[in-house]
PDB file of N, CA and C in Angstrom:
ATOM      1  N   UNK A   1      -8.504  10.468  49.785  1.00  0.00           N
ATOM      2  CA  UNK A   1      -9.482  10.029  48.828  1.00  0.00           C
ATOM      3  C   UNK A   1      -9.471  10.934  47.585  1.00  0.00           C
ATOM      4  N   UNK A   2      -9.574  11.981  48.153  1.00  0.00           N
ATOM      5  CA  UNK A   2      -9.488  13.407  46.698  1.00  0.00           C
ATOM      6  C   UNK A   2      -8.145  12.965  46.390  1.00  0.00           C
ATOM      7  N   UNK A   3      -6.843  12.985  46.642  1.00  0.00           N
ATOM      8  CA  UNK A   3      -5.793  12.394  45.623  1.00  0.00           C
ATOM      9  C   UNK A   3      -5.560  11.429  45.068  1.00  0.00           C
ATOM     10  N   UNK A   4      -6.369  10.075  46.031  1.00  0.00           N
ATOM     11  CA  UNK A   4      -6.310   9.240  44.688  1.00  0.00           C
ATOM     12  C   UNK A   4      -7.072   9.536  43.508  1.00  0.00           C
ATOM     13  N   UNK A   5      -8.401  10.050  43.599  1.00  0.00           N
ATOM     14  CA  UNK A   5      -9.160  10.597  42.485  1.00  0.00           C
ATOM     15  C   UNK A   5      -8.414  11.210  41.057  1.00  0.00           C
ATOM     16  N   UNK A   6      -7.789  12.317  41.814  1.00  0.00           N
ATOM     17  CA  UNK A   6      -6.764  12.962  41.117  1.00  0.00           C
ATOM     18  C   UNK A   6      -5.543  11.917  39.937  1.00  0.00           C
ATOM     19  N   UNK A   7      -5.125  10.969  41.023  1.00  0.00           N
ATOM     20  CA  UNK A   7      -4.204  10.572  40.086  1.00  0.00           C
ATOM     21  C   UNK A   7      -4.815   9.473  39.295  1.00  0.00           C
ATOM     22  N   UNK A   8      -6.136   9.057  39.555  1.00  0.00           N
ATOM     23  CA  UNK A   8      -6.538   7.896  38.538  1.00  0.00           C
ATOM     24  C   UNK A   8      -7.148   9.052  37.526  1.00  0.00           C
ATOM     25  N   UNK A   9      -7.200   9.863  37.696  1.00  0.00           N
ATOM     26  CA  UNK A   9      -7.772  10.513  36.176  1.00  0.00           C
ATOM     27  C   UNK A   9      -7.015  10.729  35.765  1.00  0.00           C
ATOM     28  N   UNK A  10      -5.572  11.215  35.989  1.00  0.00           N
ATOM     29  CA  UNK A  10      -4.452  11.681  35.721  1.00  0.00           C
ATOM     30  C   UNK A  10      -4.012  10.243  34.865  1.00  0.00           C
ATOM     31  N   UNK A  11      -3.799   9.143  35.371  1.00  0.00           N
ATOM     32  CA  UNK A  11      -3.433   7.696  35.007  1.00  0.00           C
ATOM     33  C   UNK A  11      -4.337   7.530  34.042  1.00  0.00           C
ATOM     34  N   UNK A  12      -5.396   7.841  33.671  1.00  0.00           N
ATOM     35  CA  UNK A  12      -6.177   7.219  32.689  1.00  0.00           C
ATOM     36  C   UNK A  12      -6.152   8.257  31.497  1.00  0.00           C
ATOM     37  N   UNK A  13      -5.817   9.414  31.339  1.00  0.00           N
ATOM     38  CA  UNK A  13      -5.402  10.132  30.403  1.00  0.00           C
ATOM     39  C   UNK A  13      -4.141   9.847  29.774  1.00  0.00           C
ATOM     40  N   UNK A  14      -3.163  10.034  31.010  1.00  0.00           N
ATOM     41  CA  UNK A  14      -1.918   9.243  30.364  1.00  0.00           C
ATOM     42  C   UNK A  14      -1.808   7.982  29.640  1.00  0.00           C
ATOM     43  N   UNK A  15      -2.527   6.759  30.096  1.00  0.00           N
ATOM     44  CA  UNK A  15      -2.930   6.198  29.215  1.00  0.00           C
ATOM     45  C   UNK A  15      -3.604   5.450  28.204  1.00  0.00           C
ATOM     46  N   UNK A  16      -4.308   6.723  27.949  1.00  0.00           N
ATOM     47  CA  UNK A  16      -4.950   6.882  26.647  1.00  0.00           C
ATOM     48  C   UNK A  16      -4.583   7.589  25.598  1.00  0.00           C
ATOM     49  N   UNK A  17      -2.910   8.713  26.535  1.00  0.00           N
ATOM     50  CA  UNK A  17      -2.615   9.475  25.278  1.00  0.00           C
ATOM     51  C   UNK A  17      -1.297   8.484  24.697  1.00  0.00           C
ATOM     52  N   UNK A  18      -0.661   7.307  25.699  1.00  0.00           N
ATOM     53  CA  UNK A  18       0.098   6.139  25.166  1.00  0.00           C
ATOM     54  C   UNK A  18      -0.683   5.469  24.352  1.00  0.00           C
ATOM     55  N   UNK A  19      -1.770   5.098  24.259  1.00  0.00           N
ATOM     56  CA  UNK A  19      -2.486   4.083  23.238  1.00  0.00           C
ATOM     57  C   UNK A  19      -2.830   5.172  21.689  1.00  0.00           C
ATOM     58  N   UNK A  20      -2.959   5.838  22.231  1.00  0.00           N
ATOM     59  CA  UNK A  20      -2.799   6.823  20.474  1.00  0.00           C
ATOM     60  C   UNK A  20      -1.717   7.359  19.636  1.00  0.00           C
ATOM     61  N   UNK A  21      -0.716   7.533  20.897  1.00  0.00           N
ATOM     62  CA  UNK A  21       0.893   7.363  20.416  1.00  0.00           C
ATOM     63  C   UNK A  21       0.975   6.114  19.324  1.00  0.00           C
ATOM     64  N   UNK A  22       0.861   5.390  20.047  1.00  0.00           N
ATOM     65  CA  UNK A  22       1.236   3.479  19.409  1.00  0.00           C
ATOM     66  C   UNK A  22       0.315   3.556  18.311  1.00  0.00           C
ATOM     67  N   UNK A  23      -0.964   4.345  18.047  1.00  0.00           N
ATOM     68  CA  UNK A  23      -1.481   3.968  17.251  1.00  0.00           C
ATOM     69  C   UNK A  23      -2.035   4.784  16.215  1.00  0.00           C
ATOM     70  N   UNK A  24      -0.758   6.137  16.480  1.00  0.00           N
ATOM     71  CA  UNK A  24      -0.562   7.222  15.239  1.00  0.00           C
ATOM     72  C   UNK A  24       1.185   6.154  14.666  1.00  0.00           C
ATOM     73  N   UNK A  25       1.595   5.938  15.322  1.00  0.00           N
ATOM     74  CA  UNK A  25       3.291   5.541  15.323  1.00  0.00           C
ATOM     75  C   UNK A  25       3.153   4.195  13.923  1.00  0.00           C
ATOM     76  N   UNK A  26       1.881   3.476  14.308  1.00  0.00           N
ATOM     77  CA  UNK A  26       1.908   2.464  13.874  1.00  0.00           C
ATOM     78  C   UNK A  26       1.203   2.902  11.909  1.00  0.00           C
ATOM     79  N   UNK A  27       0.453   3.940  11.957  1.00  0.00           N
ATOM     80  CA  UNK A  27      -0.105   4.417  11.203  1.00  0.00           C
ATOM     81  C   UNK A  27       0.945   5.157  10.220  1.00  0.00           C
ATOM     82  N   UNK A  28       2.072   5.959  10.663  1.00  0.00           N
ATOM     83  CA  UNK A  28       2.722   6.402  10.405  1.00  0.00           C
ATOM     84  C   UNK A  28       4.003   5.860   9.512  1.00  0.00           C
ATOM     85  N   UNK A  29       4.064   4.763  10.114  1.00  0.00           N
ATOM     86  CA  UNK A  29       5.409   3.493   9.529  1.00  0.00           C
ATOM     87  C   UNK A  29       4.426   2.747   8.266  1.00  0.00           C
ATOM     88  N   UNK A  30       3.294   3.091   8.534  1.00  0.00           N
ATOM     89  CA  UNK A  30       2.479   2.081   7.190  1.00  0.00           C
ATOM     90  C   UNK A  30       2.889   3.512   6.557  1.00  0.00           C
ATOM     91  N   UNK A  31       2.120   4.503   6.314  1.00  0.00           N
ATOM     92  CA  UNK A  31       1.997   5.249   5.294  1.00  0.00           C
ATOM     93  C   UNK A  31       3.378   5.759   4.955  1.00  0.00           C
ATOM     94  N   UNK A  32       4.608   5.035   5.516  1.00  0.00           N
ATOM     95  CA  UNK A  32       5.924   5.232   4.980  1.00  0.00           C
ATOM     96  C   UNK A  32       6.080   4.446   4.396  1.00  0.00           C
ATOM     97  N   UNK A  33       5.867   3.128   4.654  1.00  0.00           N
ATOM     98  CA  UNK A  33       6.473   1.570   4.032  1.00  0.00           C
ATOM     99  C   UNK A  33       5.333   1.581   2.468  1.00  0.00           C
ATOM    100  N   UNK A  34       3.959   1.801   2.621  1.00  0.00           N
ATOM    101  CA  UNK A  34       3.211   1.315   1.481  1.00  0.00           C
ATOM    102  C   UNK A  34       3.992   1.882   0.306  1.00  0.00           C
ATOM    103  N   UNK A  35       3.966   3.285  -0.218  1.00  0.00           N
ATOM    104  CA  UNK A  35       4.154   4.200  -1.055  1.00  0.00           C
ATOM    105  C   UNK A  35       5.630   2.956  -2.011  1.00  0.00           C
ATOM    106  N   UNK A  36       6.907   2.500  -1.571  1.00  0.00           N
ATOM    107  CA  UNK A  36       7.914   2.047  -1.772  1.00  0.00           C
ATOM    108  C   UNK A  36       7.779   0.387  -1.937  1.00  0.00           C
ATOM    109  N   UNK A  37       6.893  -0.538  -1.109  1.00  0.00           N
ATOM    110  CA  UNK A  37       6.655  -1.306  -1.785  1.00  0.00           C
ATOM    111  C   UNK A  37       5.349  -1.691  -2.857  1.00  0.00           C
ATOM    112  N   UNK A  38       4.263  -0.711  -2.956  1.00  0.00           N
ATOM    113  CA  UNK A  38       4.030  -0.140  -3.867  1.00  0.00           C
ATOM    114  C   UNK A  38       5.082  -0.137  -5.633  1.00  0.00           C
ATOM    115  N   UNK A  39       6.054   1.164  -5.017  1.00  0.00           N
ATOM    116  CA  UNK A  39       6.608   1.284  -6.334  1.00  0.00           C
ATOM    117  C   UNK A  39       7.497  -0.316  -6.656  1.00  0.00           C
ATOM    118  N   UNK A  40       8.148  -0.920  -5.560  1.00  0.00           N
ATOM    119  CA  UNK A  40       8.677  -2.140  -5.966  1.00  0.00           C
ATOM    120  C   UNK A  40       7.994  -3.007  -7.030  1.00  0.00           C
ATOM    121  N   UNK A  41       6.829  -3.065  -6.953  1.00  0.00           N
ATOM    122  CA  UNK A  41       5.873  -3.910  -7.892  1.00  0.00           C
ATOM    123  C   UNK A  41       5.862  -3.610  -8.665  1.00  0.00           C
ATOM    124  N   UNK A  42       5.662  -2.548  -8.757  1.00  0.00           N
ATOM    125  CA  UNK A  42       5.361  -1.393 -10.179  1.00  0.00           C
ATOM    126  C   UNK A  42       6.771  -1.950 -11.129  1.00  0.00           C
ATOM    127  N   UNK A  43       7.998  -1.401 -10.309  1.00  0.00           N
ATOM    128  CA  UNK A  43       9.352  -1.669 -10.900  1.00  0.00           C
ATOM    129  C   UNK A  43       9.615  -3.359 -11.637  1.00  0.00           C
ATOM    130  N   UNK A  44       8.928  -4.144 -10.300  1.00  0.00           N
ATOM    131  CA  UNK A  44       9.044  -5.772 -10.632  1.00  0.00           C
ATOM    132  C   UNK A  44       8.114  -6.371 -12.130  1.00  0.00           C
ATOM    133  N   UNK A  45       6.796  -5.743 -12.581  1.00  0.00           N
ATOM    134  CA  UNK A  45       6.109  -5.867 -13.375  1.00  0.00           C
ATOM    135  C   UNK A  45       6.822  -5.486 -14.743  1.00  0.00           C
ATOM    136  N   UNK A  46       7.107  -3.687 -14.631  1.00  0.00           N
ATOM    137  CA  UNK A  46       8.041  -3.153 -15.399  1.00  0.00           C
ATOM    138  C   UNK A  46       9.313  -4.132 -15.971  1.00  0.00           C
ATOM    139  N   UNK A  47      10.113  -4.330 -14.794  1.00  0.00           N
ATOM    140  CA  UNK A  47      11.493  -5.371 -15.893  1.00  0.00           C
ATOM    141  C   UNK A  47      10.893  -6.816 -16.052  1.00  0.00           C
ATOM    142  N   UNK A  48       9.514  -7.537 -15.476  1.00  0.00           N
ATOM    143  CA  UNK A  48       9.458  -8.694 -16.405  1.00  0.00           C
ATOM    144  C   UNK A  48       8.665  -8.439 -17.320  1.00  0.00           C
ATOM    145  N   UNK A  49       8.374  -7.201 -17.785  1.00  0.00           N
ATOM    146  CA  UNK A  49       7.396  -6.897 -18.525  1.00  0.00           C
ATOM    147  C   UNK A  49       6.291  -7.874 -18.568  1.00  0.00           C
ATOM    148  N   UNK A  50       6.023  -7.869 -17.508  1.00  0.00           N
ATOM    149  CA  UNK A  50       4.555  -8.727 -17.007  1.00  0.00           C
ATOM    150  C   UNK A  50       3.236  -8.354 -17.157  1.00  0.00           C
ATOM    151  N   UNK A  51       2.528  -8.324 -18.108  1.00  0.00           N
ATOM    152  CA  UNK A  51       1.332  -7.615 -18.482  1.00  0.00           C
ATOM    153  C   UNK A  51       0.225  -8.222 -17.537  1.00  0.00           C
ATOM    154  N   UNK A  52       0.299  -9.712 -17.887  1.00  0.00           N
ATOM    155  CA  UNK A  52      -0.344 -10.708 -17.020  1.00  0.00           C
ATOM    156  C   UNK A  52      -0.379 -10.452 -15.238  1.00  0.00           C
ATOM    157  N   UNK A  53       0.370  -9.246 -14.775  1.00  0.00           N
ATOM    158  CA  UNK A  53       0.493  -9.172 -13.236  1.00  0.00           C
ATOM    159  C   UNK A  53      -0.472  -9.383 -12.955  1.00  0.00           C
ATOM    160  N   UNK A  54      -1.582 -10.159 -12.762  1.00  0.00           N
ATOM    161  CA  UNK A  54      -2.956  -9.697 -11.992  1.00  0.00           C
ATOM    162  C   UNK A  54      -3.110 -10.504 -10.549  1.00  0.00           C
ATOM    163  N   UNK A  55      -3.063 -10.773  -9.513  1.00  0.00           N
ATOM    164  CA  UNK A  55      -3.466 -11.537  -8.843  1.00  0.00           C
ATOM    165  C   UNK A  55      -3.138 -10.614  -7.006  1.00  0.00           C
ATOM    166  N   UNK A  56      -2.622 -11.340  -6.248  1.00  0.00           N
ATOM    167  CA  UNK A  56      -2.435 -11.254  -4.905  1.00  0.00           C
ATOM    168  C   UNK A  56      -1.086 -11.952  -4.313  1.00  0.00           C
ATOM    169  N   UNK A  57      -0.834 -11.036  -3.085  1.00  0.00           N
ATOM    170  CA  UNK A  57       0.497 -12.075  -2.795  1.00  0.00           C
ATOM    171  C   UNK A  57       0.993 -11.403  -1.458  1.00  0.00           C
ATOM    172  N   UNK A  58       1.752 -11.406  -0.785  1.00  0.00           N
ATOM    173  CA  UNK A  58       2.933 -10.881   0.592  1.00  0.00           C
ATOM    174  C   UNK A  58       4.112 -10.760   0.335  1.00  0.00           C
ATOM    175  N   UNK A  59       5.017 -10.010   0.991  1.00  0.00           N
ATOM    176  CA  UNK A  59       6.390  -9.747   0.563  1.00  0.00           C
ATOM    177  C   UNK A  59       7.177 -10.149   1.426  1.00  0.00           C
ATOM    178  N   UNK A  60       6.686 -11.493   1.956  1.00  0.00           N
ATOM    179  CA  UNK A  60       7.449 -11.953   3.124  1.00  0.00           C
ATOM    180  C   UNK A  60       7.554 -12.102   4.318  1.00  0.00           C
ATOM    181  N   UNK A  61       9.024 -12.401   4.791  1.00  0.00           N
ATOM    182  CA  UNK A  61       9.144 -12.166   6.081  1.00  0.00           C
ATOM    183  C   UNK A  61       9.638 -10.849   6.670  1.00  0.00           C
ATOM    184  N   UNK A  62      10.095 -10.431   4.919  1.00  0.00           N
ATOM    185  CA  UNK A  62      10.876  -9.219   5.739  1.00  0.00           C
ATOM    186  C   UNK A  62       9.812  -7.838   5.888  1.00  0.00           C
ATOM    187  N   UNK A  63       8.274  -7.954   5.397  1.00  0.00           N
ATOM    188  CA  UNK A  63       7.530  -7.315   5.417  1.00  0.00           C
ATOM    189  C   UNK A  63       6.579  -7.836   5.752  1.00  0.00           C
ATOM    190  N   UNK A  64       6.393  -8.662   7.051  1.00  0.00           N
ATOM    191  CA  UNK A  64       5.073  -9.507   7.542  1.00  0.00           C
ATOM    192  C   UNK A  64       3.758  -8.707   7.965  1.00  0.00           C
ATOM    193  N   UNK A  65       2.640  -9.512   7.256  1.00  0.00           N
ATOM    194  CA  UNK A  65       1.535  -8.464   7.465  1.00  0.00           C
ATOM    195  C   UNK A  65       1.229  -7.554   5.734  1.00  0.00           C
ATOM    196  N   UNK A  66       2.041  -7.594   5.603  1.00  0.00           N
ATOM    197  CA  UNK A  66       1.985  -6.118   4.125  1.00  0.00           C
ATOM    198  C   UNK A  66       1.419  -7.183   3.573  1.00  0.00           C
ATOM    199  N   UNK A  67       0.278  -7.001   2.397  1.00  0.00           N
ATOM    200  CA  UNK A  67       0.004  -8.040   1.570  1.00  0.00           C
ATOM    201  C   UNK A  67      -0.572  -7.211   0.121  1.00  0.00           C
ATOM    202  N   UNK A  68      -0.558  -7.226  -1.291  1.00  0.00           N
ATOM    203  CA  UNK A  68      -0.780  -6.136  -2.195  1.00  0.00           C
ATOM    204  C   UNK A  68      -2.296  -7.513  -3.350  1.00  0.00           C
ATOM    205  N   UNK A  69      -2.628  -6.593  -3.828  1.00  0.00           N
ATOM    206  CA  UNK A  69      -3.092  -7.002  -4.980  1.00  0.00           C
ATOM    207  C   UNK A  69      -2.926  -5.795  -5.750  1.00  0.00           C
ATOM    208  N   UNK A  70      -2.784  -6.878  -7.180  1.00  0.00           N
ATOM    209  CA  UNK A  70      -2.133  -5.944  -8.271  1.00  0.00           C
ATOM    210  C   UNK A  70      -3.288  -6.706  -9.330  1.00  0.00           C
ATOM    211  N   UNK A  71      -3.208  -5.225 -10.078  1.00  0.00           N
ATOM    212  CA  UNK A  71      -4.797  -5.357 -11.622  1.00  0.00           C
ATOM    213  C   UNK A  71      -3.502  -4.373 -12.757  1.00  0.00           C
ATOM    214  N   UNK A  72      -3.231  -5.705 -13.702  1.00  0.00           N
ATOM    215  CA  UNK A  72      -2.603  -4.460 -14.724  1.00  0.00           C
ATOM    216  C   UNK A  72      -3.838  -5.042 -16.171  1.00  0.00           C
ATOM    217  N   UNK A  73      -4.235  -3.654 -16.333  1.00  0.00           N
ATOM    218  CA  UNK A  73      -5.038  -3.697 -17.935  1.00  0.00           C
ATOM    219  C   UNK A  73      -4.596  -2.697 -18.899  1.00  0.00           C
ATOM    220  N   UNK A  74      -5.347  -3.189 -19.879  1.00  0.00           N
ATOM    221  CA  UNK A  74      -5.025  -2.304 -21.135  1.00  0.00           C
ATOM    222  C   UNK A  74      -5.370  -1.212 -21.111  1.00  0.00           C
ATOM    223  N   UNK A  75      -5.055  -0.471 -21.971  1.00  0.00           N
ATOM    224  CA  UNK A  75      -6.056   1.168 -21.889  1.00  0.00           C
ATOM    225  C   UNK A  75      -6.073   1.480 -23.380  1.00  0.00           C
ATOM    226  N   UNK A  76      -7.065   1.739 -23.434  1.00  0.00           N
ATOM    227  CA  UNK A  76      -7.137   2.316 -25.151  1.00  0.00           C
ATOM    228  C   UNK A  76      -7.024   3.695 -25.324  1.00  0.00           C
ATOM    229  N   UNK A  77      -6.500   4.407 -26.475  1.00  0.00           N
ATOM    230  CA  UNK A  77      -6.830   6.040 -26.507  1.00  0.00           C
ATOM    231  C   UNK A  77      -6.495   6.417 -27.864  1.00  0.00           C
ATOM    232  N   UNK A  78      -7.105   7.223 -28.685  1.00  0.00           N
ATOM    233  CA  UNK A  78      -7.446   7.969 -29.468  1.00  0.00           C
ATOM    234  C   UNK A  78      -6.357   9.031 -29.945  1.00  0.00           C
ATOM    235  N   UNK A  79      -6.028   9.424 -29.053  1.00  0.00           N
ATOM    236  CA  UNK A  79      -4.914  10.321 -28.971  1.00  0.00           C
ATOM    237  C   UNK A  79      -3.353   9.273 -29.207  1.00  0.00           C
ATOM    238  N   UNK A  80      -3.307   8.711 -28.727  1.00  0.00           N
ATOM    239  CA  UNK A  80      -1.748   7.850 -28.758  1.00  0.00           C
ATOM    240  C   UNK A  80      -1.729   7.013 -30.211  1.00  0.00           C
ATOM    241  N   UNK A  81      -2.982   6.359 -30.412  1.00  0.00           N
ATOM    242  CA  UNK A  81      -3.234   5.668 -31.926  1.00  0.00           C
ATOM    243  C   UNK A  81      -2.395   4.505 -31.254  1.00  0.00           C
ATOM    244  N   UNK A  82      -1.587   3.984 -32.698  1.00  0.00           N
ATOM    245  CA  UNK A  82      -0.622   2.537 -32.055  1.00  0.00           C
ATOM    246  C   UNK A  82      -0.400   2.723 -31.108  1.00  0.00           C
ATOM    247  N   UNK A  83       0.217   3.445 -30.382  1.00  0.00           N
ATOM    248  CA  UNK A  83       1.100   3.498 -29.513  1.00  0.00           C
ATOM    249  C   UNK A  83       0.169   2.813 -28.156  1.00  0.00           C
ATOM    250  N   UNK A  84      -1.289   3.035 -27.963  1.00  0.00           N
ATOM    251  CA  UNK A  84      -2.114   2.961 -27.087  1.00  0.00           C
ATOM    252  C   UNK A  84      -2.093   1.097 -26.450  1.00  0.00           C
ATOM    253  N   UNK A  85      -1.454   0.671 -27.601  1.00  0.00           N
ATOM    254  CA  UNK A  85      -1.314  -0.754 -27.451  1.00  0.00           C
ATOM    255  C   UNK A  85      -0.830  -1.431 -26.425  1.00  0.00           C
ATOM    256  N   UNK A  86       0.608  -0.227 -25.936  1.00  0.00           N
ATOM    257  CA  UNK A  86       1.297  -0.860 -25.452  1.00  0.00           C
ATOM    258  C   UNK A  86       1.592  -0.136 -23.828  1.00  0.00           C
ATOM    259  N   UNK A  87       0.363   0.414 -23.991  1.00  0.00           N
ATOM    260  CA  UNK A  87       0.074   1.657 -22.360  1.00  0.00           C
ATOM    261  C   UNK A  87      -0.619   0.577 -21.534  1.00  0.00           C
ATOM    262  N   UNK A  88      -0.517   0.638 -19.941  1.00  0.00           N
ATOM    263  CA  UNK A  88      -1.043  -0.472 -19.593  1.00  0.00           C
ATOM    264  C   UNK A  88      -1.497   0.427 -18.210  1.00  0.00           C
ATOM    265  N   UNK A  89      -2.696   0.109 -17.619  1.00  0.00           N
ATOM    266  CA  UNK A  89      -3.246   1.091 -15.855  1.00  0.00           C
ATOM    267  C   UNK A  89      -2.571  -0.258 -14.786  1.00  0.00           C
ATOM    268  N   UNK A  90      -1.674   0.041 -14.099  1.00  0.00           N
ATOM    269  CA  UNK A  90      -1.701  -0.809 -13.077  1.00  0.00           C
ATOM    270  C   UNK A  90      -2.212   0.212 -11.271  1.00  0.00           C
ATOM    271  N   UNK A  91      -3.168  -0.977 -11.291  1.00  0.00           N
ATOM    272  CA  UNK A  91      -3.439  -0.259  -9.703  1.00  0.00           C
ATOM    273  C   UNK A  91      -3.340  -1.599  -8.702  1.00  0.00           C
ATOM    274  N   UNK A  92      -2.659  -1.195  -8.207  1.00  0.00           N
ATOM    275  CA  UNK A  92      -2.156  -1.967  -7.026  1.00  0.00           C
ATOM    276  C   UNK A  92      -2.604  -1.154  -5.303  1.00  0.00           C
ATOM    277  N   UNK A  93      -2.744  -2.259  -4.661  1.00  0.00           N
ATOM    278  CA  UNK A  93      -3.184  -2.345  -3.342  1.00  0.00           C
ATOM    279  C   UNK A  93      -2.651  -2.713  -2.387  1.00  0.00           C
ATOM    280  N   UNK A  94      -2.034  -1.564  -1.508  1.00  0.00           N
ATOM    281  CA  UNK A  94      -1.195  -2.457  -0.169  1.00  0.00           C
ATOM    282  C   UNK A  94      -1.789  -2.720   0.928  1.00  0.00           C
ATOM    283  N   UNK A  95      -1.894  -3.350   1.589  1.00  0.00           N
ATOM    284  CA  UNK A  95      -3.080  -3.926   2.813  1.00  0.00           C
ATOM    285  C   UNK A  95      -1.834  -4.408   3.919  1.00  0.00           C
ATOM    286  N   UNK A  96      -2.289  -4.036   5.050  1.00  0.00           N
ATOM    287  CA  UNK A  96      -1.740  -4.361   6.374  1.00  0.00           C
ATOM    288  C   UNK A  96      -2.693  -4.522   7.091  1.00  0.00           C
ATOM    289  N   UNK A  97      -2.400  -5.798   7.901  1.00  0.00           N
ATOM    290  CA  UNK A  97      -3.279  -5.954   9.174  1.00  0.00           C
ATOM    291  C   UNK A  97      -4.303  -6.442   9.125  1.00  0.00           C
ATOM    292  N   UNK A  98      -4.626  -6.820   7.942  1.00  0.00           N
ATOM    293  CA  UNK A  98      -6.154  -7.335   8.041  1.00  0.00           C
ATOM    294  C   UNK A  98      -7.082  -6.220   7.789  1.00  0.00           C
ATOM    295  N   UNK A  99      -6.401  -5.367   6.551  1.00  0.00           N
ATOM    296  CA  UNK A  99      -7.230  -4.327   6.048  1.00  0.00           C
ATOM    297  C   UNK A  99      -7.248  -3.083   7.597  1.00  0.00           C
ATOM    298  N   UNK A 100      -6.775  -3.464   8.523  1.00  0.00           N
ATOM    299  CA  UNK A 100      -6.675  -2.106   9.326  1.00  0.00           C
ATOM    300  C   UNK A 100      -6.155  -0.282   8.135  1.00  0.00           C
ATOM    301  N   UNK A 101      -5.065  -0.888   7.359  1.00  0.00           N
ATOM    302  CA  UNK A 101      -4.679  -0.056   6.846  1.00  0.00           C
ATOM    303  C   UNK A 101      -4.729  -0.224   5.212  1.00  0.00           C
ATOM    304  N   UNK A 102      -5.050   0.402   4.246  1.00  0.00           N
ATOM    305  CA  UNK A 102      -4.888   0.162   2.683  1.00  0.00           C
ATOM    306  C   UNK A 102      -4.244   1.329   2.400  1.00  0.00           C
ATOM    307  N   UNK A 103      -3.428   0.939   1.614  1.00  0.00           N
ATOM    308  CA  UNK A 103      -2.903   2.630   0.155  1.00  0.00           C
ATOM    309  C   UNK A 103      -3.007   1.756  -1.166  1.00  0.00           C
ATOM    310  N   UNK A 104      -3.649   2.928  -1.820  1.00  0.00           N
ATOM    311  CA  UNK A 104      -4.514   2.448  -3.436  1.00  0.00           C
ATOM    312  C   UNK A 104      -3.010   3.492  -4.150  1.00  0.00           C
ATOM    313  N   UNK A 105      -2.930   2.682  -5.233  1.00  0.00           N
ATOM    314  CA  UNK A 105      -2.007   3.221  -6.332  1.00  0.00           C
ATOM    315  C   UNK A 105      -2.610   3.089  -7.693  1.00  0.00           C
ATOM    316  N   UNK A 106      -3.034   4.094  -8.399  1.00  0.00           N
ATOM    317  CA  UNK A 106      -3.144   3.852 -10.257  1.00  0.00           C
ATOM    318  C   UNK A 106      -2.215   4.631 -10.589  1.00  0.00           C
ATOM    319  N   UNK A 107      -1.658   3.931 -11.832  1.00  0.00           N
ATOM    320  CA  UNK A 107      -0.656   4.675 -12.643  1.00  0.00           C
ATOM    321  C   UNK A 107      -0.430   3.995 -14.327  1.00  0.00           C
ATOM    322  N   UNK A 108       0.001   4.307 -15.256  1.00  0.00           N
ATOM    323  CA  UNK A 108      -0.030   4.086 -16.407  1.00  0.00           C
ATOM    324  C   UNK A 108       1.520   4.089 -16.826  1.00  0.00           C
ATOM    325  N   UNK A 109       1.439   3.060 -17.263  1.00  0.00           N
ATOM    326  CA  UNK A 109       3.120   2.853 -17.728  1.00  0.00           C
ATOM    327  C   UNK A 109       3.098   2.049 -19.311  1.00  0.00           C
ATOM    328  N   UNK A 110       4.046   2.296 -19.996  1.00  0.00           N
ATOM    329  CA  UNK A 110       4.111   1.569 -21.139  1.00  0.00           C
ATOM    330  C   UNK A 110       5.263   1.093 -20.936  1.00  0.00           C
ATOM    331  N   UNK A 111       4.323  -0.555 -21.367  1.00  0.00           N
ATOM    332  CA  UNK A 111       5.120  -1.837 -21.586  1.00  0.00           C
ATOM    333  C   UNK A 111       4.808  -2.532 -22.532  1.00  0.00           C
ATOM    334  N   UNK A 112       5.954  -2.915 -23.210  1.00  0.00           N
ATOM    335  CA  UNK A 112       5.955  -4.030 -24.317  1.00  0.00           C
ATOM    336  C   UNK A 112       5.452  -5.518 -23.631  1.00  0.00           C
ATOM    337  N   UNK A 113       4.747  -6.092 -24.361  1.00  0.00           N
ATOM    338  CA  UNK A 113       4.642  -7.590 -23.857  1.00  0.00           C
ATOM    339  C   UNK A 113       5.662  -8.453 -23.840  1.00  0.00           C
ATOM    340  N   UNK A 114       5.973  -9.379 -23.142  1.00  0.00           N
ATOM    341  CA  UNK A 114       7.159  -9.583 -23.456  1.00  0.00           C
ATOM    342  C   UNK A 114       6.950 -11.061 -24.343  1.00  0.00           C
ATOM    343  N   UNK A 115       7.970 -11.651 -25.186  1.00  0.00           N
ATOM    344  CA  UNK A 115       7.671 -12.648 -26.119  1.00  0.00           C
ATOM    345  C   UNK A 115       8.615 -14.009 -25.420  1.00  0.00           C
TER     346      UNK A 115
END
């Protein structure tokens, strides 16, 4: 009786330290994958010089689950003068899972509009 005791506590630690494995592991592959498709957008906005990026979307099949919203606006400044025209804040949002996981990105890039 005392050894089964033994090994169901033993069994129930073990797994519980498997269910936090799986669910640092799983945590771990997001906060690798966001950062890169992240910058993909960034890059994709950049060469269509897409000022207009604003909305929501998924990257597929080959990234099922990942889903981003992207906000690109203007920015004004004092310091740049003209130049401020053509500075733009994009912050983009990567979401997995049904919001289990988010990574927030702002960054400022200058882009021409495109004609």
């Amino acid at each position: 009786m005392v050894a089964l005791a033994i090994i169901s506590i033993a069994l129930v630690s073990i797994y519980r330290l498997q269910s936090q494995t799986i669910s640092m592991t799983n945590a771990t592959k997001f906060y690798a994958i966001a950062p890169m498709l992240a910058q993909k957008k960034i890059s994709e906005i950049e060469i269509n010089k897409d000022i207009n990026a604003n909305g929501t979307g998924d990257f597929g099949d080959s990234f099922s689950g990942y889903k981003f919203n992207v906000s690109v606006s203007s920015v004004t400044s004092d310091i740049l003068g003209d130049a401020s025209d053509k500075l733009r804040q994009i912050d983009i949002k990567i979401i997995f899972n049904n919001e289990e996981f988010i990574y927030n990105v702002k960054t400022y890039r200058f882009i021409e509009e495109k004609y």
